[in-house]
N, C-alpha and C. Protein backbone atom coordinates (compact mmCIF):
# COMPACT_ATOMS: atom_id res chain seq x y z
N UNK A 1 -3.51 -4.11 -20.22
CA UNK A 1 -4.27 -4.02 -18.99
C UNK A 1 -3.49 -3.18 -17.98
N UNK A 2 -4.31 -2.20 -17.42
CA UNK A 2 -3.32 -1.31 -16.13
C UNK A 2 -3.17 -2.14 -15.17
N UNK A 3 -1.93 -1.94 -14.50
CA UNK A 3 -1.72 -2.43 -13.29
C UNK A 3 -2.49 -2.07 -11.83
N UNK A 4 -3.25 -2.52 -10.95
CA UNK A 4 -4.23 -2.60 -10.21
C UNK A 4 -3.47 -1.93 -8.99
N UNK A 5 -3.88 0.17 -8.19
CA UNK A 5 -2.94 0.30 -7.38
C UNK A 5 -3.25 -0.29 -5.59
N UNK A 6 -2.17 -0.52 -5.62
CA UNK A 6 -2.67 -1.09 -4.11
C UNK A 6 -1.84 -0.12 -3.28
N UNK A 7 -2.39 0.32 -1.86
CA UNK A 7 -2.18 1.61 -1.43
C UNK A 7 -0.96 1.74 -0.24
N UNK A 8 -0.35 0.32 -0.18
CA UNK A 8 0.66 0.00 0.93
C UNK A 8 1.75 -1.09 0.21
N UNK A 9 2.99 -0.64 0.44
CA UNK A 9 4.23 -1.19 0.28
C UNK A 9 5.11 -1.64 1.48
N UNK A 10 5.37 -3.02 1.05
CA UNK A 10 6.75 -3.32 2.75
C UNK A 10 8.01 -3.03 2.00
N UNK A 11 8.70 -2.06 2.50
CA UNK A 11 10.02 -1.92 2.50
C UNK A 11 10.89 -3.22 2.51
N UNK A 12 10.47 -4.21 2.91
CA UNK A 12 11.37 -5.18 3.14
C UNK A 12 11.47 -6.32 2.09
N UNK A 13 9.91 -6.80 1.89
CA UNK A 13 9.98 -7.61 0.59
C UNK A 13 9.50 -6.61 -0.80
N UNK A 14 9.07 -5.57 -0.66
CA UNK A 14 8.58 -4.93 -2.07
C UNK A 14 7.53 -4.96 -2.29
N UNK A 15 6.39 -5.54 -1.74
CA UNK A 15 5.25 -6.55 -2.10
C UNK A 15 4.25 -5.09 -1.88
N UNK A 16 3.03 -5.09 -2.79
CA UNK A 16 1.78 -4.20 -2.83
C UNK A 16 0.78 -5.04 -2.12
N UNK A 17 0.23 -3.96 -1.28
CA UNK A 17 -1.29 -4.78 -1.12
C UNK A 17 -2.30 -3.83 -0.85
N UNK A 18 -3.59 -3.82 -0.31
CA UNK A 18 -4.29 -3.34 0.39
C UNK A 18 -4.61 -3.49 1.85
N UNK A 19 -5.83 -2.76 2.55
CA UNK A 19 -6.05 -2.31 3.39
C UNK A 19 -7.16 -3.71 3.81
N UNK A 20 -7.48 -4.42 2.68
CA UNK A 20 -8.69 -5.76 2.98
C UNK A 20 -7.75 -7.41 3.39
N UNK A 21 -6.43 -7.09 2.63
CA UNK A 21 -4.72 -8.02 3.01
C UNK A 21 -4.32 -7.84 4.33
N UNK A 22 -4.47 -6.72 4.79
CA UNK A 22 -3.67 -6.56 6.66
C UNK A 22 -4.79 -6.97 7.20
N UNK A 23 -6.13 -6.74 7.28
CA UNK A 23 -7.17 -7.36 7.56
C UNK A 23 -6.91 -8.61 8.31
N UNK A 24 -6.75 -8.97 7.63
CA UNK A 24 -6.35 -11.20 7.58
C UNK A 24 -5.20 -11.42 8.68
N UNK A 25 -4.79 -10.57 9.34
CA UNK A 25 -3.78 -11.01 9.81
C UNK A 25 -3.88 -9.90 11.32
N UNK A 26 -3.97 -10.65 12.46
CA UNK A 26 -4.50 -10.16 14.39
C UNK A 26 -3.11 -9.40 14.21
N UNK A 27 -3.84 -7.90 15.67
CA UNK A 27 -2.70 -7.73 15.99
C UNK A 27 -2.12 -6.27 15.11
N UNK A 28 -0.86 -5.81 15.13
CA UNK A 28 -0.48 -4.60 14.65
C UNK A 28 -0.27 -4.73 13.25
N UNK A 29 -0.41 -3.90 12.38
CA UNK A 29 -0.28 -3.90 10.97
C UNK A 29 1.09 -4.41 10.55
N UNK A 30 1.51 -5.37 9.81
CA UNK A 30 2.45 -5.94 8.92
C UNK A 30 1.85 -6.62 7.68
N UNK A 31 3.25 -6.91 7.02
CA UNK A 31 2.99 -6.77 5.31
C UNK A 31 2.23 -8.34 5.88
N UNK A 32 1.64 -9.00 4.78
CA UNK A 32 0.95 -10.63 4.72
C UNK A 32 1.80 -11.22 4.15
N UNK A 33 3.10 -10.73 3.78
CA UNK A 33 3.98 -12.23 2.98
C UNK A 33 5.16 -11.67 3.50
N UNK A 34 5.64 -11.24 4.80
CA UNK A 34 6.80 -11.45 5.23
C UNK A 34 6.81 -11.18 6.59
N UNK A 35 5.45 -11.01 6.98
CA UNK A 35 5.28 -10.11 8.63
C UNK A 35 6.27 -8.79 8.90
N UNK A 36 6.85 -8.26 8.07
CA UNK A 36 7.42 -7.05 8.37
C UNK A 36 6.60 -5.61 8.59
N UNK A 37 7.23 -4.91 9.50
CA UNK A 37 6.03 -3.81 10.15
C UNK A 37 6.37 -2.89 9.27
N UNK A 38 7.37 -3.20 8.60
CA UNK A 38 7.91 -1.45 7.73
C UNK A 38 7.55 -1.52 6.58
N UNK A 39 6.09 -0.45 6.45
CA UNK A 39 5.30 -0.88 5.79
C UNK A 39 4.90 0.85 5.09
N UNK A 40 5.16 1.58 4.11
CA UNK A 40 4.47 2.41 3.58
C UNK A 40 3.16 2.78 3.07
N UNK A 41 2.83 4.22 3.02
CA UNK A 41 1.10 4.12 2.31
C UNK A 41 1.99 5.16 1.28
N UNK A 42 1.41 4.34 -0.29
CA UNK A 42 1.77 4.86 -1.36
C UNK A 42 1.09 6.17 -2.23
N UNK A 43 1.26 6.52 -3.23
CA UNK A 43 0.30 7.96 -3.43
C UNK A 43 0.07 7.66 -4.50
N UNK A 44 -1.27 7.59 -4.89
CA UNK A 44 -2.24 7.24 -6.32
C UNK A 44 -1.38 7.80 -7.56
N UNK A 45 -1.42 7.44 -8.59
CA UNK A 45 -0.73 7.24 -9.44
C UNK A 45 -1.07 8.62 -10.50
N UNK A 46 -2.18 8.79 -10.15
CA UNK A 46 -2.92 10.07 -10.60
C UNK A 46 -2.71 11.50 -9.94
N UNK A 47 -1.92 12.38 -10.66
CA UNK A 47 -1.59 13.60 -9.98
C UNK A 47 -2.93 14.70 -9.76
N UNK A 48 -3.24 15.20 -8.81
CA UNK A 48 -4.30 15.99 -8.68
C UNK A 48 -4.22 17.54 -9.57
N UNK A 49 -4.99 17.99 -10.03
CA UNK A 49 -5.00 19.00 -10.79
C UNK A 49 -5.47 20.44 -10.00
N UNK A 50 -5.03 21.55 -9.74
CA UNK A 50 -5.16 22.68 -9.17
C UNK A 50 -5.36 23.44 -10.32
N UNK A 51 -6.51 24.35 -10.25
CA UNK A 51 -6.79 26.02 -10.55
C UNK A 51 -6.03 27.07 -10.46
N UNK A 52 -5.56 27.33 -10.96
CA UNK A 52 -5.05 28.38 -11.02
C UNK A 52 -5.77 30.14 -10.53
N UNK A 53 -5.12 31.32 -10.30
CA UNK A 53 -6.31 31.95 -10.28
C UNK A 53 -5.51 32.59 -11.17
């Protein structure tokens, strides 16, 4: 089974989530399982493909 990507990382505990997880929680964006603000947006796992000319 693939692993499910979730599009934000906290630097602090490691933890993945989404954008429907910060939701749940008033107030300025932090992770949901450690309240830390230092919080990354990760890059799809899938590399985009360019044309060449």
């Amino acid at each position: 089974m693939a692993r499910e990507w979730k599009p934000y990382l906290c630097l602090r505990c490691k933890k993945t989530f989404d954008q429907n997880d910060i939701a749940l929680i008033p107030g300025p964006m932090r992770c949901p399982y450690c309240a830390s603000r230092l919080i990354v947006k990760t890059r799809p796992p899938i590399a985009k493909t360019v044309k060449t000319i």
